[in-house]
Each structure stands twice: as structure tokens, then as C-alpha cells.
PDB file of N, CA and C in Angstrom:
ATOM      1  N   UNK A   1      38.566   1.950  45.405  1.00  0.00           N
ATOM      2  CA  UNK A   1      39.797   1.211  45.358  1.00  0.00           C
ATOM      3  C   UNK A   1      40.724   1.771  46.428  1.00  0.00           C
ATOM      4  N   UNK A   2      40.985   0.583  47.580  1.00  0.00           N
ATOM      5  CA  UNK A   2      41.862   1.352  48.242  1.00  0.00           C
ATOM      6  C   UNK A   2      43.431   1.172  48.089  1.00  0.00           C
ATOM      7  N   UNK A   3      44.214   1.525  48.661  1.00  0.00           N
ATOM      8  CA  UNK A   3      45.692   1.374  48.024  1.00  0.00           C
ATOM      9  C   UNK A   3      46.463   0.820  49.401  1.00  0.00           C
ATOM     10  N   UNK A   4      47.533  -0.146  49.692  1.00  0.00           N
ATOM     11  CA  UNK A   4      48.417  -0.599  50.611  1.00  0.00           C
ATOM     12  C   UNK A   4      49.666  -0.023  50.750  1.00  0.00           C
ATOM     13  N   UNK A   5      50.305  -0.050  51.811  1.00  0.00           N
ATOM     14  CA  UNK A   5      52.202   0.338  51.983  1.00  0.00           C
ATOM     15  C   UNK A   5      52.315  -1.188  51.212  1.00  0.00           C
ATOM     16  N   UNK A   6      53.513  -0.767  50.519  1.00  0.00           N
ATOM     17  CA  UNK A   6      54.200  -1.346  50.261  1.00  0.00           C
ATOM     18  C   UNK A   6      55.370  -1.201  49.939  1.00  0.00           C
ATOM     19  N   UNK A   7      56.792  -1.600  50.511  1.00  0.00           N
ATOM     20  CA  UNK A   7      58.070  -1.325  49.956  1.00  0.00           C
ATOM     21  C   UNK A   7      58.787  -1.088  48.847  1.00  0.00           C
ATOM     22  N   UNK A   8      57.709  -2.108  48.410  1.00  0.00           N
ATOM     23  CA  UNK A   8      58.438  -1.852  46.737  1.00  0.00           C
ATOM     24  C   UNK A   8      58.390  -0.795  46.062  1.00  0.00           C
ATOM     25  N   UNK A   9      57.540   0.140  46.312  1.00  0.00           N
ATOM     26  CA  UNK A   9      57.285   1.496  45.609  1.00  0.00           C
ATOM     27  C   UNK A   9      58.267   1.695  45.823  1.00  0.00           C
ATOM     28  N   UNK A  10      59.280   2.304  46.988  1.00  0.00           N
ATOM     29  CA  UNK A  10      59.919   2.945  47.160  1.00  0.00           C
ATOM     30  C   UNK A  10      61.766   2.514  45.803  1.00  0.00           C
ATOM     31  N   UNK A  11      61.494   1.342  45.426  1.00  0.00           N
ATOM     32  CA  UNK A  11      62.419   0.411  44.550  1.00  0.00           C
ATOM     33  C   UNK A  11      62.297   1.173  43.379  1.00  0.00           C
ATOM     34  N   UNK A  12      61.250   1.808  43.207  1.00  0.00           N
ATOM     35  CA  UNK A  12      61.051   2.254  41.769  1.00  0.00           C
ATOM     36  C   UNK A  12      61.927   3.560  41.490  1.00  0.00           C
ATOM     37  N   UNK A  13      62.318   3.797  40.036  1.00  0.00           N
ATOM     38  CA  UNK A  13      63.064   4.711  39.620  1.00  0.00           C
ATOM     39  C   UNK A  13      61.653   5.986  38.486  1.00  0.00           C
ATOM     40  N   UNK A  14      62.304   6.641  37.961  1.00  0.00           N
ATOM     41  CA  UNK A  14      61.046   6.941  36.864  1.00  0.00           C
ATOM     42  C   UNK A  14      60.256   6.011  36.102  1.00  0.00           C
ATOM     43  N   UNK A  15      59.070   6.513  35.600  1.00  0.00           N
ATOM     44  CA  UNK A  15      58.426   5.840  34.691  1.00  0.00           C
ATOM     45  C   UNK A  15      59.428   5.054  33.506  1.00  0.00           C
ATOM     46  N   UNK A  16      59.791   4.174  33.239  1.00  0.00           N
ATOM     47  CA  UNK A  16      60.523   3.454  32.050  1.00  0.00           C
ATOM     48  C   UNK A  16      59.612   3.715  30.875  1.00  0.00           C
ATOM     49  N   UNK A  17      60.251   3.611  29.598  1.00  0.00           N
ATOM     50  CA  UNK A  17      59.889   3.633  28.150  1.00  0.00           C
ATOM     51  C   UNK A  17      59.027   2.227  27.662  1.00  0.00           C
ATOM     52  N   UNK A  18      57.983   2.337  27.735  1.00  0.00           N
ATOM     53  CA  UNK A  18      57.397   1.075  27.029  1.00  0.00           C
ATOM     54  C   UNK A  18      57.708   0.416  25.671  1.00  0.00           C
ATOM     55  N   UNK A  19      58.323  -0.828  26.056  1.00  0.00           N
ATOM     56  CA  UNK A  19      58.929  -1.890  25.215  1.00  0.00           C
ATOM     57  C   UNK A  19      57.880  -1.563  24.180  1.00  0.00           C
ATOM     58  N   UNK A  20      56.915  -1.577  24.180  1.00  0.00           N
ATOM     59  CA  UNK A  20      55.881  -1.416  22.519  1.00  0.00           C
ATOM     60  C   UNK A  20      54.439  -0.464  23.238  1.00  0.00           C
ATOM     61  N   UNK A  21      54.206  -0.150  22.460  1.00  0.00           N
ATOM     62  CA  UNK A  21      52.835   0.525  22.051  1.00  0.00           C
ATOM     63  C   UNK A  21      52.109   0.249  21.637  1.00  0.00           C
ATOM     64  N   UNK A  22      52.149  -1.188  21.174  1.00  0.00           N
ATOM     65  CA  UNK A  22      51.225  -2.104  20.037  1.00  0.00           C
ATOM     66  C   UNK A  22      50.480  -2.943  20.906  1.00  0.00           C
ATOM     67  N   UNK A  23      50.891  -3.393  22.116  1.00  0.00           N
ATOM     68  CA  UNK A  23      50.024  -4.527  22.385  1.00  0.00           C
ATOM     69  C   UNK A  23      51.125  -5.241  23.782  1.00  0.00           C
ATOM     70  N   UNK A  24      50.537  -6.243  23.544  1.00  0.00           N
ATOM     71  CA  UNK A  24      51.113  -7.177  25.064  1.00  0.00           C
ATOM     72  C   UNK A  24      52.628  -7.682  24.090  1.00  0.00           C
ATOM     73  N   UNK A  25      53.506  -7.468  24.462  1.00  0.00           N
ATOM     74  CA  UNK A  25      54.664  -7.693  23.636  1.00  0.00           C
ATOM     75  C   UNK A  25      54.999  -9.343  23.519  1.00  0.00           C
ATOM     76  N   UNK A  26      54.597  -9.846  24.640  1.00  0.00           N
ATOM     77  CA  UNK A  26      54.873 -11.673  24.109  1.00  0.00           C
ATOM     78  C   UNK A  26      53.791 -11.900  23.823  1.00  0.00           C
ATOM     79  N   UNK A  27      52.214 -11.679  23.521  1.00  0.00           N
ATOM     80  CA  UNK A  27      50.885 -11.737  22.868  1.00  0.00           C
ATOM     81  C   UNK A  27      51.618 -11.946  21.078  1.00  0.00           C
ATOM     82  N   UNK A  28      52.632 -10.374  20.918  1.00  0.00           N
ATOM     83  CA  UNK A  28      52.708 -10.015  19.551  1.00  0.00           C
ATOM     84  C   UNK A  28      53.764 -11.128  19.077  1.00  0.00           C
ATOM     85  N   UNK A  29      54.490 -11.433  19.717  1.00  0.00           N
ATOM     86  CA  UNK A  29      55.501 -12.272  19.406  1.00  0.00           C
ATOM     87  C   UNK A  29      54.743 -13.554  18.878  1.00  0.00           C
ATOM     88  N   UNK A  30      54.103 -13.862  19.750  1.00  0.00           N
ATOM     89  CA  UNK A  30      53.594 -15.452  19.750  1.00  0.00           C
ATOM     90  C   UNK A  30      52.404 -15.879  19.458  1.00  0.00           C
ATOM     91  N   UNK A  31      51.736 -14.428  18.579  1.00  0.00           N
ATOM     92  CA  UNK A  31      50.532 -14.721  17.785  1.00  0.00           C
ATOM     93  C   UNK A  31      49.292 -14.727  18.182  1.00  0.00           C
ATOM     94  N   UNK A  32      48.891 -14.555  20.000  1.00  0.00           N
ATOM     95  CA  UNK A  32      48.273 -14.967  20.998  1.00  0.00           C
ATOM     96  C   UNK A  32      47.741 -13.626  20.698  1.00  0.00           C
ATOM     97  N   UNK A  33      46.141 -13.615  21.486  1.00  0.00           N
ATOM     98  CA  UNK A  33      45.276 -12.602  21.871  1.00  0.00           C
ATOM     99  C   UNK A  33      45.649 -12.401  23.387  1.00  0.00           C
ATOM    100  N   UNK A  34      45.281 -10.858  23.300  1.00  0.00           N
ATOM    101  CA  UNK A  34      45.287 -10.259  25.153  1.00  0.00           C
ATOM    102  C   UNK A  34      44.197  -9.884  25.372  1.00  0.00           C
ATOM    103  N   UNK A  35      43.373  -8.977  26.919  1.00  0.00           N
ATOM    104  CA  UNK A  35      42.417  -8.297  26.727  1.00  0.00           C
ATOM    105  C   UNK A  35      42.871  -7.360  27.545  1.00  0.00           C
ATOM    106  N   UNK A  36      43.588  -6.841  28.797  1.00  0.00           N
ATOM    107  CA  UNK A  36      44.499  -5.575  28.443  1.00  0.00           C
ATOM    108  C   UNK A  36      45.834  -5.598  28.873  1.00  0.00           C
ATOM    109  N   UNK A  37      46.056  -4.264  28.939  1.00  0.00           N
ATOM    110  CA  UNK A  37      47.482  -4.003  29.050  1.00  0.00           C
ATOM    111  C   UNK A  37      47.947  -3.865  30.428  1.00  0.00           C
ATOM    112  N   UNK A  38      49.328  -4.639  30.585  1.00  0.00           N
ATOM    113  CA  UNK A  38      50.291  -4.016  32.008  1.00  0.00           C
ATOM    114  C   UNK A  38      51.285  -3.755  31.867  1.00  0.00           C
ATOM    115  N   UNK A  39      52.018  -2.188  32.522  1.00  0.00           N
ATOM    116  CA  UNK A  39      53.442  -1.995  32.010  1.00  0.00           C
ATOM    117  C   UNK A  39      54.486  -2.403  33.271  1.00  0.00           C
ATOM    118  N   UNK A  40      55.366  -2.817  33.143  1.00  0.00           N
ATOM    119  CA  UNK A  40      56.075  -2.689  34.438  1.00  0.00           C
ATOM    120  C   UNK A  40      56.742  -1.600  34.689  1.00  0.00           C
ATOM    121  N   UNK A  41      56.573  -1.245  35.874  1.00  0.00           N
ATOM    122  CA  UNK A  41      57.518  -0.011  36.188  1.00  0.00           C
ATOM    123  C   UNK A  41      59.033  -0.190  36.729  1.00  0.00           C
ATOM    124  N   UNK A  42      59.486  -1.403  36.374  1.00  0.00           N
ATOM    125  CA  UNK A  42      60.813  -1.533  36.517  1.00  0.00           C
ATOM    126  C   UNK A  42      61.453  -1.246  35.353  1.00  0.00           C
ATOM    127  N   UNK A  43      60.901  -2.289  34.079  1.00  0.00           N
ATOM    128  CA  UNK A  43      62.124  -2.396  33.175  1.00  0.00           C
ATOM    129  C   UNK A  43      61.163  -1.603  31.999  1.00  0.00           C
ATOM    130  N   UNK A  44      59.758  -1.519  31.939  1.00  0.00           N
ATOM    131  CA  UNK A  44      59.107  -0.611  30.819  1.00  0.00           C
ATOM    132  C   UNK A  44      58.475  -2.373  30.166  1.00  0.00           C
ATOM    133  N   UNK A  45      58.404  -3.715  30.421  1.00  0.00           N
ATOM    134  CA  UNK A  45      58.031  -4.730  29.402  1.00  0.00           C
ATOM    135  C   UNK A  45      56.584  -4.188  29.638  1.00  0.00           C
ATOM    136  N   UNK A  46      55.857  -4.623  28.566  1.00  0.00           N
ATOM    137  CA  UNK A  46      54.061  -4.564  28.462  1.00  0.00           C
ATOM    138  C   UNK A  46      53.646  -5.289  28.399  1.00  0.00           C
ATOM    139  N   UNK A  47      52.798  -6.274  29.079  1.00  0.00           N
ATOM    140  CA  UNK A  47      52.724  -7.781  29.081  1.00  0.00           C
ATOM    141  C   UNK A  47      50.986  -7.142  28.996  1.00  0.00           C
ATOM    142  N   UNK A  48      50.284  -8.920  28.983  1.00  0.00           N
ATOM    143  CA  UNK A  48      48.866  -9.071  29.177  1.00  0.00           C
ATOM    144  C   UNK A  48      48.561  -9.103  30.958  1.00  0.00           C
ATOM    145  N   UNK A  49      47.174  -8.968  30.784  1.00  0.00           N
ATOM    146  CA  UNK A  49      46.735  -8.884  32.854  1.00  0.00           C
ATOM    147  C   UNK A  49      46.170 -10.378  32.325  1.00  0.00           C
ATOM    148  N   UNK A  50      46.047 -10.501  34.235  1.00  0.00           N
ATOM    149  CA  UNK A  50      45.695 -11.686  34.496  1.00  0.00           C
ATOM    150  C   UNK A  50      43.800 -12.476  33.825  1.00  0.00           C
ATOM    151  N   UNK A  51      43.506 -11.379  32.960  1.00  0.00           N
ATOM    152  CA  UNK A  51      42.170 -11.963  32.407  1.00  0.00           C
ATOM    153  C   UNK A  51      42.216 -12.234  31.093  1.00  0.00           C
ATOM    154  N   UNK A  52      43.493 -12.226  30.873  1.00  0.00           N
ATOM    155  CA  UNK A  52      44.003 -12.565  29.553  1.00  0.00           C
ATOM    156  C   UNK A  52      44.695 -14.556  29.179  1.00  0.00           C
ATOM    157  N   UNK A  53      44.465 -14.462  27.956  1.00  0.00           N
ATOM    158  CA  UNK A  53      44.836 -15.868  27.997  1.00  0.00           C
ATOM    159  C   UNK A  53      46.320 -16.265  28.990  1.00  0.00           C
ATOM    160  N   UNK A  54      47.168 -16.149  28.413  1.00  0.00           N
ATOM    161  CA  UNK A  54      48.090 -16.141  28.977  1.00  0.00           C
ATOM    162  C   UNK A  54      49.100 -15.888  29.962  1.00  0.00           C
ATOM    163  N   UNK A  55      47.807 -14.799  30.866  1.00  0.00           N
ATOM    164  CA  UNK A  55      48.644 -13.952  31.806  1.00  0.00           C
ATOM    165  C   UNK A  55      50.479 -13.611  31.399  1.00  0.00           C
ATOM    166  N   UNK A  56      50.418 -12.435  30.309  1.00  0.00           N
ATOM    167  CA  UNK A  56      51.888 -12.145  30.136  1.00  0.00           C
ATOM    168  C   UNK A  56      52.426 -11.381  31.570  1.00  0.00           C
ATOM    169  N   UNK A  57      52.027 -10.526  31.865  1.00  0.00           N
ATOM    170  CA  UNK A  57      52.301  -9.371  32.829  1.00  0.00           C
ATOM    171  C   UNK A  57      52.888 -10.196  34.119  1.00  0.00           C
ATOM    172  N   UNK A  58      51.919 -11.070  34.350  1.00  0.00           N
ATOM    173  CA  UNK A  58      52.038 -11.715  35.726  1.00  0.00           C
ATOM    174  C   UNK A  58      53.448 -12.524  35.458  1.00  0.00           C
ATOM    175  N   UNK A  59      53.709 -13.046  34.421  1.00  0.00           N
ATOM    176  CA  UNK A  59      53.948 -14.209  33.906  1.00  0.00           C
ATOM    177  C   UNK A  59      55.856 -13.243  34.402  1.00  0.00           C
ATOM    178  N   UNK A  60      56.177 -12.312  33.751  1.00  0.00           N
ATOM    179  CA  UNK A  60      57.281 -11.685  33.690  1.00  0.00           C
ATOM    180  C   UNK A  60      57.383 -10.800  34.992  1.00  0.00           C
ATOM    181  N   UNK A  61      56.566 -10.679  35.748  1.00  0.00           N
ATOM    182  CA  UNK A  61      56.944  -9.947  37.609  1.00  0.00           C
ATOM    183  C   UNK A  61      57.309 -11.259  38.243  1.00  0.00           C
ATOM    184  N   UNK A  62      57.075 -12.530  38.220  1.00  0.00           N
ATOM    185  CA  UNK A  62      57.123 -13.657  38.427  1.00  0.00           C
ATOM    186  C   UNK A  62      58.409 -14.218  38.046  1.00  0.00           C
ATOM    187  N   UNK A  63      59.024 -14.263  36.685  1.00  0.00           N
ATOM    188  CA  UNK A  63      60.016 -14.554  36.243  1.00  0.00           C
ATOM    189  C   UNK A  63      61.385 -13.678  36.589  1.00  0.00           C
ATOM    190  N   UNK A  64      60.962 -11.971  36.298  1.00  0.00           N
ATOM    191  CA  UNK A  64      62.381 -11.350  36.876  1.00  0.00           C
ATOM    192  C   UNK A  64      62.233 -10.440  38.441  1.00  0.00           C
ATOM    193  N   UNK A  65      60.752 -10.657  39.010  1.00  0.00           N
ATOM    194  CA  UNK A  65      61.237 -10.313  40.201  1.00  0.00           C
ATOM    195  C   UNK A  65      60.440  -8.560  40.468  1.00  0.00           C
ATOM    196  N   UNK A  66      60.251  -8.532  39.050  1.00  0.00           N
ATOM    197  CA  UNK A  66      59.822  -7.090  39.097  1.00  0.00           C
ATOM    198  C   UNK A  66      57.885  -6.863  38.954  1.00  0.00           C
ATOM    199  N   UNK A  67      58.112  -6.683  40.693  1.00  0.00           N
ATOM    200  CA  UNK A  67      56.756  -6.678  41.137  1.00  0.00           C
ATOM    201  C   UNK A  67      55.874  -5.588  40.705  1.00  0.00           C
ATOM    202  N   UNK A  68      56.008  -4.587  40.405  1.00  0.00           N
ATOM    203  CA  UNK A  68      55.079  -3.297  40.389  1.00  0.00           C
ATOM    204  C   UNK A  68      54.236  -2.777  38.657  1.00  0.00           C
ATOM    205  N   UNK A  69      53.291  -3.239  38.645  1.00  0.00           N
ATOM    206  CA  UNK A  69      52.913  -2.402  37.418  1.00  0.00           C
ATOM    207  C   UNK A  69      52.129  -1.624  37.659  1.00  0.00           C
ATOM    208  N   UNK A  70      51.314  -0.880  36.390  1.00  0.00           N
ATOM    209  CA  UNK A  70      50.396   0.193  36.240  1.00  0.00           C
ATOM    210  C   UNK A  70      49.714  -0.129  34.792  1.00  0.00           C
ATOM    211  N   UNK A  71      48.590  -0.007  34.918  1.00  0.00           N
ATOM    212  CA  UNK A  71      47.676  -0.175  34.199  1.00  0.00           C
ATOM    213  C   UNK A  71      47.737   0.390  32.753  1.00  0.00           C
ATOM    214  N   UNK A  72      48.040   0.005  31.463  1.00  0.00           N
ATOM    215  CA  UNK A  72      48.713   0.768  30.391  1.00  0.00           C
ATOM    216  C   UNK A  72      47.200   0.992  29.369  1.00  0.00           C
ATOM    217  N   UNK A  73      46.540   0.804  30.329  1.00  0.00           N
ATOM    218  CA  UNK A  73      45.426   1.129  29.143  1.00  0.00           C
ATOM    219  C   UNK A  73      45.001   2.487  29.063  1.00  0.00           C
ATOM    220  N   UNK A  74      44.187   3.175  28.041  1.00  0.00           N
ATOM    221  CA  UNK A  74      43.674   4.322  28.083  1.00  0.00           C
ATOM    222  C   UNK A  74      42.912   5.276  29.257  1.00  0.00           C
ATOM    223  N   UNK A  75      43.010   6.258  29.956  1.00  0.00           N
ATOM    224  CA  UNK A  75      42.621   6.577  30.872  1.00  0.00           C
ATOM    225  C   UNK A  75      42.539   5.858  31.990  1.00  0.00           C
ATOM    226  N   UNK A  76      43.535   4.542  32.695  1.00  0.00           N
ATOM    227  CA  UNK A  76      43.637   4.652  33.897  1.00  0.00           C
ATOM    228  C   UNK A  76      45.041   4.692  34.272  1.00  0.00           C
ATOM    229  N   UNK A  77      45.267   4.978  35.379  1.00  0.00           N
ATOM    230  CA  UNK A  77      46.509   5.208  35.958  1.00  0.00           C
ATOM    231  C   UNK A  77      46.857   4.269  37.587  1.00  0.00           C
ATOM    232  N   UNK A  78      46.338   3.495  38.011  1.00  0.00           N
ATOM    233  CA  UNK A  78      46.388   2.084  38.962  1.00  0.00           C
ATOM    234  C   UNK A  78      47.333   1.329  38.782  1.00  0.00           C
ATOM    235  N   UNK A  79      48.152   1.255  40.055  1.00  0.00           N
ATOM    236  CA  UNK A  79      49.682   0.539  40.135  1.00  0.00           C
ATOM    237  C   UNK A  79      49.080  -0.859  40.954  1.00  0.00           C
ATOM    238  N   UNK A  80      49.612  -1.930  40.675  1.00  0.00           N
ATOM    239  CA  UNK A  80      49.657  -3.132  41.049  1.00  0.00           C
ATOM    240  C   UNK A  80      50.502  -3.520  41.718  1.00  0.00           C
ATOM    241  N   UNK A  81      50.552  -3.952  42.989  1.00  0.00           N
ATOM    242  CA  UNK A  81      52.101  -4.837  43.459  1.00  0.00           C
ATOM    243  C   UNK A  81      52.042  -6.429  43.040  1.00  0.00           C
ATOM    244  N   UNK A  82      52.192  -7.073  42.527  1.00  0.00           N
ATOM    245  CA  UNK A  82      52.192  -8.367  42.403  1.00  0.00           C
ATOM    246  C   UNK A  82      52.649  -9.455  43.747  1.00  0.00           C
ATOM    247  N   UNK A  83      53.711  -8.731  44.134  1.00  0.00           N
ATOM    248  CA  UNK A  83      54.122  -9.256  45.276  1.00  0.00           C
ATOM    249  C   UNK A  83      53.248  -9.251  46.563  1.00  0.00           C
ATOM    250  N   UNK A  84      52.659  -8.413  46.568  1.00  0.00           N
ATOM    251  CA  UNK A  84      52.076  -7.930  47.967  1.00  0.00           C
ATOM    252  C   UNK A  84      50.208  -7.979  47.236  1.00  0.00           C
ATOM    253  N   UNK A  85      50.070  -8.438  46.164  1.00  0.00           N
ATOM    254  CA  UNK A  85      48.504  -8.349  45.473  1.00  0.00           C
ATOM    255  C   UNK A  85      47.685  -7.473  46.488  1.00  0.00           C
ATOM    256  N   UNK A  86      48.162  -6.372  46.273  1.00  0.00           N
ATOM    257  CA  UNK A  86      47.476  -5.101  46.283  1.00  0.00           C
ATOM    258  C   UNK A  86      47.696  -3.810  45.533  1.00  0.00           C
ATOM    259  N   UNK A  87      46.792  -2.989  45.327  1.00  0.00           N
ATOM    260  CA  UNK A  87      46.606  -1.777  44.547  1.00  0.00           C
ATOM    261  C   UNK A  87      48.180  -1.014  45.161  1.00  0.00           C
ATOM    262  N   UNK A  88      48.655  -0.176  44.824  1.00  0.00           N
ATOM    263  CA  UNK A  88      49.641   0.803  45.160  1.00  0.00           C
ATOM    264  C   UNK A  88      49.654   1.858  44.493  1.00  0.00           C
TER     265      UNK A  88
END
């Protein structure tokens, strides 16, 4: 996996507090299945990835702008730019 420049890293503040621990947070709301997790590193939301029904994750970098996640599942640590769809 290779990784790109991208500006937006530099936008980021610390790791944020994840909105839940339970799951894709609009999955839980709205009754829906995920298959994994994305956190944003802007505001901390935990949405679903894009192999999920609903694409939550994508769905909310899209809506407020906040391009950068990281992979919230167990043992990996892989940042996403959404904006720039590359690894970071």
C-alpha cells in the first residue's frame, strides 16, 4: 500500500473521540447492516466504508467536507483521503 501528499493531512488536529464504539453510527440509528468501520479524523463520526450497504463514511466526508479517515477496525491503522482517493 502506497501512501500520497496530500494537504489535507496537514488540516488535521488530534485524533477526535469516536462518536460510538458500537458500530457505524447512522447503520445504528437506522437499523441498517455495515461491514466495516471508518472514523473521521475531523469531527470523531464512525460511519460504514464504501463495501457497505449504505456507504455511511463516504456518505458524511461528502456531506460536511471532512475528507480524511482511518480505518476503525481492529488492528489496522490506514488513513483515507476521500478527496484526493488515496491512502494517506
Amino acid at each position: 500500500m502506497t501512501t500520497a501528499v496530500c494537504e489535507d493531512i496537514a488540516t488535521l488536529g488530534p485524533e477526535p473521540t469516536p462518536s460510538t464504539e458500537d458500530g457505524c453510527e447512522d447503520c445504528l440509528r437506522e437499523g441498517t447492516r455495515w461491514v466495516h468501520l471508518r472514523l473521521c479524523l475531523t469531527c470523531g463520526h464512525v460511519g460504514c466504508c464504501d463495501s457497505s450497504p449504505l456507504k455511511h463514511a463516504w456518505a458524511h466526508a461528502n456531506h460536511t467536507g471532512h475528507p480524511i479517515v482511518r480505518s476503525f477496525e481492529p488492528g489496522e491503522n490506514w488513513r483515507w483521503c476521500y478527496a484526493h482517493r488515496a491512502y494517506v
